[in-house]
Protein backbone atom coordinates (compact mmCIF):
# COMPACT_ATOMS: atom_id res chain seq x y z
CA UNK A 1 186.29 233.71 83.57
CA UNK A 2 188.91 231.19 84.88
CA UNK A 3 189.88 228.50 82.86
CA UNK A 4 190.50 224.87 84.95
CA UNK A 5 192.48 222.53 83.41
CA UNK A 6 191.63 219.15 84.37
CA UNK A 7 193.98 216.00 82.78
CA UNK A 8 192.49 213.21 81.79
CA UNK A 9 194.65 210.03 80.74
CA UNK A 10 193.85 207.48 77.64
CA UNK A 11 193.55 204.17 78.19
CA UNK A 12 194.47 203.22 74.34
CA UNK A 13 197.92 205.00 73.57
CA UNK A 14 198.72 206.19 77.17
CA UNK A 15 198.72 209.75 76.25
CA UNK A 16 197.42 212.83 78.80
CA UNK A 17 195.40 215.93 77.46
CA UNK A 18 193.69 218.60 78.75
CA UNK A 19 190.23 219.66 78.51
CA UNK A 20 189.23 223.17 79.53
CA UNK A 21 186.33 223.63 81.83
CA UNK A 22 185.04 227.27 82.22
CA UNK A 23 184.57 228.57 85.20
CA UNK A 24 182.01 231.68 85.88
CA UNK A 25 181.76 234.13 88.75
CA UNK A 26 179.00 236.47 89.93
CA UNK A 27 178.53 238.52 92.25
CA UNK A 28 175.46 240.20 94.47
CA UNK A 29 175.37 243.99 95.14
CA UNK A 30 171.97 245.90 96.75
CA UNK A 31 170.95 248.91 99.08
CA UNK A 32 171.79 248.94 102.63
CA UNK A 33 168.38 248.50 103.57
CA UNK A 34 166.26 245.49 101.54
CA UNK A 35 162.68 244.01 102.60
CA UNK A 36 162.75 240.71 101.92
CA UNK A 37 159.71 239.63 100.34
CA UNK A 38 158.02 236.05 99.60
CA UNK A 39 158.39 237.48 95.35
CA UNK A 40 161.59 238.66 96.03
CA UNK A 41 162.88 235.66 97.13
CA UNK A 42 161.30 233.23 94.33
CA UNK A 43 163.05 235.62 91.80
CA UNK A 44 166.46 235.72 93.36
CA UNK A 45 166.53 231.76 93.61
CA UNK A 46 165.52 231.49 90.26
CA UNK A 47 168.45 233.68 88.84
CA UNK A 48 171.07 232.17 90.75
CA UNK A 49 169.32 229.00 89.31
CA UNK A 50 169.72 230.16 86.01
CA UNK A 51 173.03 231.42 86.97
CA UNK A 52 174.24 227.63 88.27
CA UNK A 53 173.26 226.18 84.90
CA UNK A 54 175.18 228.47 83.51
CA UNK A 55 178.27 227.64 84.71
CA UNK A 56 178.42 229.77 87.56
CA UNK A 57 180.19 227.79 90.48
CA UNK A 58 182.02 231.08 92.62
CA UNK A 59 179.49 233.23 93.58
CA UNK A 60 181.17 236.88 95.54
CA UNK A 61 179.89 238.60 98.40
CA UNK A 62 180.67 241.63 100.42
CA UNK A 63 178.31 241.50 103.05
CA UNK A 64 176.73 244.53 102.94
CA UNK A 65 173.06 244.70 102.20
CA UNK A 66 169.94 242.69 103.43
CA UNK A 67 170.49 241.25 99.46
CA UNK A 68 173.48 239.88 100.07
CA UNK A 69 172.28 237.88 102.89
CA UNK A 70 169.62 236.89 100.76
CA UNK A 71 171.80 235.51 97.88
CA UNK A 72 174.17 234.28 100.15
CA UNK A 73 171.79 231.89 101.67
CA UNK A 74 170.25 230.94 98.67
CA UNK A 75 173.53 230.06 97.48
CA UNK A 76 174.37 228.35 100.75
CA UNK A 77 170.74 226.20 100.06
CA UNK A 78 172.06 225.56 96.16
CA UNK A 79 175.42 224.24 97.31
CA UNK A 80 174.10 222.05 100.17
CA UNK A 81 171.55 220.92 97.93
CA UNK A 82 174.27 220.26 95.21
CA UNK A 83 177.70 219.11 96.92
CA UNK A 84 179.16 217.77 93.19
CA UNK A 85 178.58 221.13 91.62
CA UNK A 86 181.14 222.34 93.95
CA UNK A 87 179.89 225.88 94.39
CA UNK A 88 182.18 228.31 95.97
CA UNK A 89 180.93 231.18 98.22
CA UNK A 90 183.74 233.57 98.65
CA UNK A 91 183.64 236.99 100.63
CA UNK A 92 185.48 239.86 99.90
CA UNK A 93 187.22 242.33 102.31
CA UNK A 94 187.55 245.97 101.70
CA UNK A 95 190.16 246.66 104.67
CA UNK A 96 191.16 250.07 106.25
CA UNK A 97 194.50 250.84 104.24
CA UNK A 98 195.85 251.80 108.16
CA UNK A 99 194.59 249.24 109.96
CA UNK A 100 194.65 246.20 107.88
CA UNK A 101 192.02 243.74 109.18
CA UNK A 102 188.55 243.06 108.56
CA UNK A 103 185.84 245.37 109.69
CA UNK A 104 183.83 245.82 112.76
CA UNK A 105 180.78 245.05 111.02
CA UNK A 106 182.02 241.53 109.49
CA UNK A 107 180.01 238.77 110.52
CA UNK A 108 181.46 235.47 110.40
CA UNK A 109 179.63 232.95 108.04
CA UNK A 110 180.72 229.70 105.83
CA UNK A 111 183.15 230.97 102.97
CA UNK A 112 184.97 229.01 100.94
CA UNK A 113 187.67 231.81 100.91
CA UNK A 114 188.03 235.34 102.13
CA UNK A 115 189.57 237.85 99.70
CA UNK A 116 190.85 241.12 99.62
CA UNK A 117 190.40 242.87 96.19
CA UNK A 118 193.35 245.08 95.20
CA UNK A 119 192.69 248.84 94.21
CA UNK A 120 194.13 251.95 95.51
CA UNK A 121 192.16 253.49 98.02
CA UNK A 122 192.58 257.00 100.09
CA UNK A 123 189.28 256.02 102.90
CA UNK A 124 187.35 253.55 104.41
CA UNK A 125 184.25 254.44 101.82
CA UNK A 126 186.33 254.49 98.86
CA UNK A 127 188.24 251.05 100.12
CA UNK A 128 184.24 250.05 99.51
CA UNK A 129 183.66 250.89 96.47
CA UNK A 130 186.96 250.07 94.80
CA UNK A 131 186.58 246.99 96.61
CA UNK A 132 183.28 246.62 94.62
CA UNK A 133 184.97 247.29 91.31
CA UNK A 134 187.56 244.77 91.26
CA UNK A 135 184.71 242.03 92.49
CA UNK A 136 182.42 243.71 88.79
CA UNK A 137 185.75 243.15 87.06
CA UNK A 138 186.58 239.53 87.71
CA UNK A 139 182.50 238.87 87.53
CA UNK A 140 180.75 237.16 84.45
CA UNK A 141 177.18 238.10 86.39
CA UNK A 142 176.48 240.50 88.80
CA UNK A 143 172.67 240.05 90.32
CA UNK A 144 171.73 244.01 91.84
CA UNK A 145 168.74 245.30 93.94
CA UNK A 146 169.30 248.55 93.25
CA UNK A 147 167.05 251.48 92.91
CA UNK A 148 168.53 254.97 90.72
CA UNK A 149 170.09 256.96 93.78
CA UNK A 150 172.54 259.18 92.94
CA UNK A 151 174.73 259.20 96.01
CA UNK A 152 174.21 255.42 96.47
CA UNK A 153 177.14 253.06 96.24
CA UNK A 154 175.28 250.06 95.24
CA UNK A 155 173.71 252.18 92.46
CA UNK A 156 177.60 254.09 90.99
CA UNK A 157 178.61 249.96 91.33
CA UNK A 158 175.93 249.20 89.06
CA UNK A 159 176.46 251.77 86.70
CA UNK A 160 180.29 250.94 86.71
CA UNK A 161 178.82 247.16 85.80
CA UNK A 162 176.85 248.53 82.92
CA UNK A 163 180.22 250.93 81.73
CA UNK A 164 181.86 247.52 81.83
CA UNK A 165 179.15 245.95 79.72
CA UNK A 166 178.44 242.93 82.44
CA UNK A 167 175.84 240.82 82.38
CA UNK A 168 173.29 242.53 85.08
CA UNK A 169 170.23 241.29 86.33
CA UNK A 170 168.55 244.01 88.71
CA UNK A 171 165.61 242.40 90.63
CA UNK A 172 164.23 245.68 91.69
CA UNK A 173 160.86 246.29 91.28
């Protein structure tokens, strides 16, 4: 969590102090490959509902999975909805160590910033899942669709996110 500082001055005295406003994150991992259902939708709006109340206002992305389309437009709907909760939708790069730009597959939508999560990689898959692991570290949420596959990186990022005793909420079947 990020603390915000926000001063506030006193009309009787003239004196400034701070109050501290906290500041959650979460972020949205799945599969590859997600069908979008009418259920799965209802439940996904109604965590990151739960999520916005409470206190989540920077919600992560890596744009990798039919999920994270699906939370990131849900978000998108949340923040247009809700301008004064100032939501923050931010997406996160895991770059080629050589090349050092975004990938091919990188489809430009409405962030509020673009990040690059540092961790020591040695290939483009690994870049992907350290990438993954510093967005589970600086999260207070992370919302999966992820089934138990072995060889799956959405699945070792959730149980890296469990390790890390996170608050998950899987909305797999």
């Amino acid at each position: 969590m990020r603390e915000v500082h926000a001063a506030v001055s006193l009309s009787q005295g003239g004196g400034i102090f701070f109050m501290a406003a906290v500041e959650k994150t979460c972020s949205c991992f799945g599969h590859f490959n997600v069908e979008i259902t009418d259920d799965l939708i209802a439940r996904t709006s109604k965590e990151i509902d739960r999520a916005i109340e409470d206190g989540v206002r920077i919600f992560l992305f890596g744009g990798r999975s039919g999920f994270d389309d699906l939370c990131y437009d849900l978000v998108t709907e949340k923040k247009n909805a809700n301008p004064q909760l100032h939501i923050r939708r931010v997406f996160c790069f895991a770059l080629d160590r050589q090349l050092r730009k975004p990938p091919g597959w990188f489809i430009q939508k409405e962030y509020e910033a673009l990040e690059c999560p540092a961790k020591a990689f040695d290939y483009w898959y690994t870049s992907i899942y350290y990438r993954n692991l510093a967005m589970i570290d600086r999260s207070d949420l992370i919302l999966f669709w992820v089934e138990e596959r072995k060889n799956s990186g959405a699945y070792k990022t959730y149980r890296y996110a469990v390790k890390k005793h996170k608050r998950i909420v899987n909305l797999f079947p």
